[in-house]
N, C-alpha and C. Protein backbone atom coordinates (compact mmCIF):
# COMPACT_ATOMS: atom_id res chain seq x y z
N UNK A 1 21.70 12.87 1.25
CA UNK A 1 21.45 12.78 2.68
C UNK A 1 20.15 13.49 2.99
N UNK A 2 19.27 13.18 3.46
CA UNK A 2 18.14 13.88 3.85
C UNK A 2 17.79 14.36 5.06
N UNK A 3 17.31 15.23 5.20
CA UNK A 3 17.31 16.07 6.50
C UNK A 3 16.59 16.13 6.95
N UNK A 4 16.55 15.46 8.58
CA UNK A 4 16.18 15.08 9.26
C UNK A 4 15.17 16.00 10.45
N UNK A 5 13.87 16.23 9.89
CA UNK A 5 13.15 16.99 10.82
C UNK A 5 12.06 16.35 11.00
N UNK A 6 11.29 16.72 11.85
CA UNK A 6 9.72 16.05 12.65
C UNK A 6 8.94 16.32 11.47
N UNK A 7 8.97 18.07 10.70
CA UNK A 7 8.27 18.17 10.06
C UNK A 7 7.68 17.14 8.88
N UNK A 8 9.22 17.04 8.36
CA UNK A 8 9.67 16.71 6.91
C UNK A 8 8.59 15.36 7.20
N UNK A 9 9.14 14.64 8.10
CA UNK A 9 9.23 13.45 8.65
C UNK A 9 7.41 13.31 8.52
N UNK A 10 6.65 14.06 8.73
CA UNK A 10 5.53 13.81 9.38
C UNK A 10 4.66 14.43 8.05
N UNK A 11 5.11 14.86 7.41
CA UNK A 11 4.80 15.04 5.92
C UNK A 11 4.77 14.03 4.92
N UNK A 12 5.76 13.69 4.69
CA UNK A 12 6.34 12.32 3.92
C UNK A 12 5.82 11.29 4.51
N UNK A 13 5.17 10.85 5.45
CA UNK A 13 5.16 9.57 5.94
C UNK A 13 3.58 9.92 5.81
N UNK A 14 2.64 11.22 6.04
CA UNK A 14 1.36 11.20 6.27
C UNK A 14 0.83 11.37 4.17
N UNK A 15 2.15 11.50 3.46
CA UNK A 15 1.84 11.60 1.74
C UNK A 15 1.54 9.93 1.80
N UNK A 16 2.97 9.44 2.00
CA UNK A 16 2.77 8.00 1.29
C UNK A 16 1.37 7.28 2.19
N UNK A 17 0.93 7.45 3.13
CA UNK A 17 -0.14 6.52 3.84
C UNK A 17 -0.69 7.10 3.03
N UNK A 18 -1.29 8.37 2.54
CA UNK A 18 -2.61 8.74 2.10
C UNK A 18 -2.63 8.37 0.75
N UNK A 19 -1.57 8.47 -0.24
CA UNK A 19 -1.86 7.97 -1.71
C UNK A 19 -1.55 6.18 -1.89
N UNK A 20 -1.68 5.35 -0.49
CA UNK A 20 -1.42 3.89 -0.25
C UNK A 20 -2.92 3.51 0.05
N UNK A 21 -3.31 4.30 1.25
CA UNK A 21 -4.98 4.09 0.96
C UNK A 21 -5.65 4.71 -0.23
N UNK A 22 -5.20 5.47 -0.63
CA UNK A 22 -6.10 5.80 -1.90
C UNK A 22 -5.91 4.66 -3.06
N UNK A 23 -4.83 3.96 -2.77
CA UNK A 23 -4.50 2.58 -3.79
C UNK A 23 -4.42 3.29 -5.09
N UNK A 24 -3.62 4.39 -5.03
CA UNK A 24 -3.07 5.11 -6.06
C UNK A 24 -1.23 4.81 -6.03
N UNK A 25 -1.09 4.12 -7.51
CA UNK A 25 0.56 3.41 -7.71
C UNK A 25 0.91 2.54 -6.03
N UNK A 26 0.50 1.72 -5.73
CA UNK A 26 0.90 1.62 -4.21
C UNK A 26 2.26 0.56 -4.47
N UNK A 27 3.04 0.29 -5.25
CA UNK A 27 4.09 -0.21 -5.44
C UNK A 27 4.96 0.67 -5.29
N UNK A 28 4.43 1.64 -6.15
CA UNK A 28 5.74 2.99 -6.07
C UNK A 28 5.84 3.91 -4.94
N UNK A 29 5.01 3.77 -4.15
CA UNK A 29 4.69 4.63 -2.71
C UNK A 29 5.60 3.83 -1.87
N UNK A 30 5.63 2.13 -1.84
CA UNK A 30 5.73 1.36 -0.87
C UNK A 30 7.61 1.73 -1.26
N UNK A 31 7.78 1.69 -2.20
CA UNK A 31 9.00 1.73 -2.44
C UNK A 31 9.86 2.86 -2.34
N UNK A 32 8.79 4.39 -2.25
CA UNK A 32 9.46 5.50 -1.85
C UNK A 32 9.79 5.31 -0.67
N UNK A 33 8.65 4.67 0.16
CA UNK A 33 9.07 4.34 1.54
C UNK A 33 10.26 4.00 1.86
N UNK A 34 10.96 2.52 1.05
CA UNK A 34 11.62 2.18 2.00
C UNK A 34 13.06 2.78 1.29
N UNK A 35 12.77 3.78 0.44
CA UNK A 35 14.12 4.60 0.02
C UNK A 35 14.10 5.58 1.41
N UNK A 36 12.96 6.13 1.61
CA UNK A 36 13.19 6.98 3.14
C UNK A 36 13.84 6.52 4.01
N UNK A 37 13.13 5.16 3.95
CA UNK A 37 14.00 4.28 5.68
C UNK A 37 15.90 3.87 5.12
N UNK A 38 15.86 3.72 4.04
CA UNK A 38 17.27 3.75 3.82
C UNK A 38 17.95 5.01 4.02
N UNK A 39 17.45 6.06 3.38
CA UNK A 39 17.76 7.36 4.03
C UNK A 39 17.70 7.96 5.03
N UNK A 40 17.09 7.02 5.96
CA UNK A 40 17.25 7.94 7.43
C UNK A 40 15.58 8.38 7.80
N UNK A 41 15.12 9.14 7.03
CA UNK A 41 14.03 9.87 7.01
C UNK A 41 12.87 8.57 7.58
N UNK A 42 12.69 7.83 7.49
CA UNK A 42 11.50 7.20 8.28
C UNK A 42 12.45 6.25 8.97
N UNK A 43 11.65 5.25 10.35
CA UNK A 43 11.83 4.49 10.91
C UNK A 43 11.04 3.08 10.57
N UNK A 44 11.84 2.45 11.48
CA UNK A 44 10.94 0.70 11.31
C UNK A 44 9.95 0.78 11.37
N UNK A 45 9.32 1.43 12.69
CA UNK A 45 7.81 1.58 12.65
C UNK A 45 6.79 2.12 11.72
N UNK A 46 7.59 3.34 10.83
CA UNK A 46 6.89 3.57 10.05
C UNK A 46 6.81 2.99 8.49
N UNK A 47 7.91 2.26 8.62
CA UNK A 47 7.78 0.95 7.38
C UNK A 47 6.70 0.18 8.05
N UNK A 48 6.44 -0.05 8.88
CA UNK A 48 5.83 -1.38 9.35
C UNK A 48 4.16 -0.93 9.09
N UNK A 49 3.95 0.58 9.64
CA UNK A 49 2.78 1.33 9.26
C UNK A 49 2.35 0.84 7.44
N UNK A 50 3.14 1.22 7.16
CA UNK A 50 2.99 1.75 5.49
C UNK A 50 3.03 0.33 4.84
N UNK A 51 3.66 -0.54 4.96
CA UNK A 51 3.53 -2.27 5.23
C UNK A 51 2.40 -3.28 5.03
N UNK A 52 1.52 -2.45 6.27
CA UNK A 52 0.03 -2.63 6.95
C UNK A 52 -0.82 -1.96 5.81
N UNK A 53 -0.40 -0.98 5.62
CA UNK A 53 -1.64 -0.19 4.46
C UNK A 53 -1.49 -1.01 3.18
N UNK A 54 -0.17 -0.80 2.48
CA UNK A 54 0.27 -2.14 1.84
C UNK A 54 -0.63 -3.26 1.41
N UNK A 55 -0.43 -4.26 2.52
CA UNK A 55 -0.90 -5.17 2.74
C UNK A 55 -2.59 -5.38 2.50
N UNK A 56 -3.16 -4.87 3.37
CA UNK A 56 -4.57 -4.25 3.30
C UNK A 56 -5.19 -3.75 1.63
N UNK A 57 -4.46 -3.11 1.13
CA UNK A 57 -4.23 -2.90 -0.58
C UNK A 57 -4.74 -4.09 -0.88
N UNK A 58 -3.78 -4.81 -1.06
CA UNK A 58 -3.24 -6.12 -1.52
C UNK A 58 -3.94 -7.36 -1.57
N UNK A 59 -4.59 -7.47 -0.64
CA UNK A 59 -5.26 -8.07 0.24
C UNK A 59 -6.93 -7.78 -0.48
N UNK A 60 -6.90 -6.72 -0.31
CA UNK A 60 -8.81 -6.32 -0.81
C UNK A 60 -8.63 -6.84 -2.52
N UNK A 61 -7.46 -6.08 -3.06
CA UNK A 61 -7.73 -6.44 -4.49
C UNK A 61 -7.31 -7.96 -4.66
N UNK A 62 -7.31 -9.03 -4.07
CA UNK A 62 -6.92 -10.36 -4.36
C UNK A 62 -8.80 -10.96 -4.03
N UNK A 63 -9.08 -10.48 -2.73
CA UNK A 63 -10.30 -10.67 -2.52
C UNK A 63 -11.36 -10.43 -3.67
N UNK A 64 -10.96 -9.37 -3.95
CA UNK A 64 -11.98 -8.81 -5.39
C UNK A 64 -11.91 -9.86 -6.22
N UNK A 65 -10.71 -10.53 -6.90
CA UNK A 65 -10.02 -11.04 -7.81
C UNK A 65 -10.86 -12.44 -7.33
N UNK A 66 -10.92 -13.26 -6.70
CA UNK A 66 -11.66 -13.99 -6.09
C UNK A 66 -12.74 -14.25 -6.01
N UNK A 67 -13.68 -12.74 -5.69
CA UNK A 67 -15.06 -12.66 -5.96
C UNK A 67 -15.85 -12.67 -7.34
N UNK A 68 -14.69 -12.10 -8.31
CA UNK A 68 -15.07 -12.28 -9.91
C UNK A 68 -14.97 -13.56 -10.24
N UNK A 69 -13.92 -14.16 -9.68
CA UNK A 69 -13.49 -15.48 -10.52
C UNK A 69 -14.92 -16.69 -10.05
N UNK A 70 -15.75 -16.46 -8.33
CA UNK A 70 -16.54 -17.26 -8.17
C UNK A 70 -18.00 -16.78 -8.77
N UNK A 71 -18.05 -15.43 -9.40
CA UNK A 71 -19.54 -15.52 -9.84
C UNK A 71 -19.21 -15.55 -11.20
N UNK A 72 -18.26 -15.76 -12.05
CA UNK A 72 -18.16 -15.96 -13.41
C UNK A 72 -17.93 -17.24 -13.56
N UNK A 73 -17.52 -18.32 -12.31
CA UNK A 73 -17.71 -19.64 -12.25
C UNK A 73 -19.15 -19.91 -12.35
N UNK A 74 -19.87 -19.28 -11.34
CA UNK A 74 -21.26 -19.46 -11.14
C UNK A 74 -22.19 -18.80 -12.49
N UNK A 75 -22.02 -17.97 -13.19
CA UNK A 75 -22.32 -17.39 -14.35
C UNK A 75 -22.73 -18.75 -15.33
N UNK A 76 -21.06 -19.43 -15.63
CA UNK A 76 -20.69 -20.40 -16.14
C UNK A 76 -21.75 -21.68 -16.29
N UNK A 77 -21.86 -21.90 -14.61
CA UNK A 77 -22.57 -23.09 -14.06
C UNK A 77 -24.33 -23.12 -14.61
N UNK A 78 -24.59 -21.92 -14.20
CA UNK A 78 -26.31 -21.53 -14.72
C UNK A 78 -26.45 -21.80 -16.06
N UNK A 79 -25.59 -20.89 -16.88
CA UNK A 79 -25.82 -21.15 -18.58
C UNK A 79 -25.37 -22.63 -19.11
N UNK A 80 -25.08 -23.59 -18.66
CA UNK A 80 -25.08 -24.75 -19.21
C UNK A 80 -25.98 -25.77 -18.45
């Protein structure tokens, strides 16, 4: 059961945003999360926060993934 304070609360929720933007393990952050919200300790909103950072993660490194794949197409294209 976890115990339920502003502090705790405002600790834990300001860890996982900060090592989610740092895009440090952000699977295992996202997932401490929603062991909190099962526990009580965070709310919807702050799943929905942490979600957003998430996402944003997720999102840049697919973009990246994207940007390699079109200049190693284009790499491709020049040398032949």
């Amino acid at each position: 059961m976890a115990i339920k304070s502003k502090a705790r609360h405002d600790l834990t929720l300001r860890s996982i945003k900060r090592e989610i933007a740092a895009g440090r393990d952000v699977a295992f952050w996202l997932d401490k999360a929603y062991m909190h919200y099962d526990n009580g300790l965070l709310t919807a909103d702050d799943i929905a926060e942490v979600e957003a950072l998430a996402q944003a993660y997720y999102d840049a490194l697919d973009a990246g993934d994207k940007a390699d794949a079109e200049d190693k197409a284009n790499a491709e294209e020049i040398t032949q």
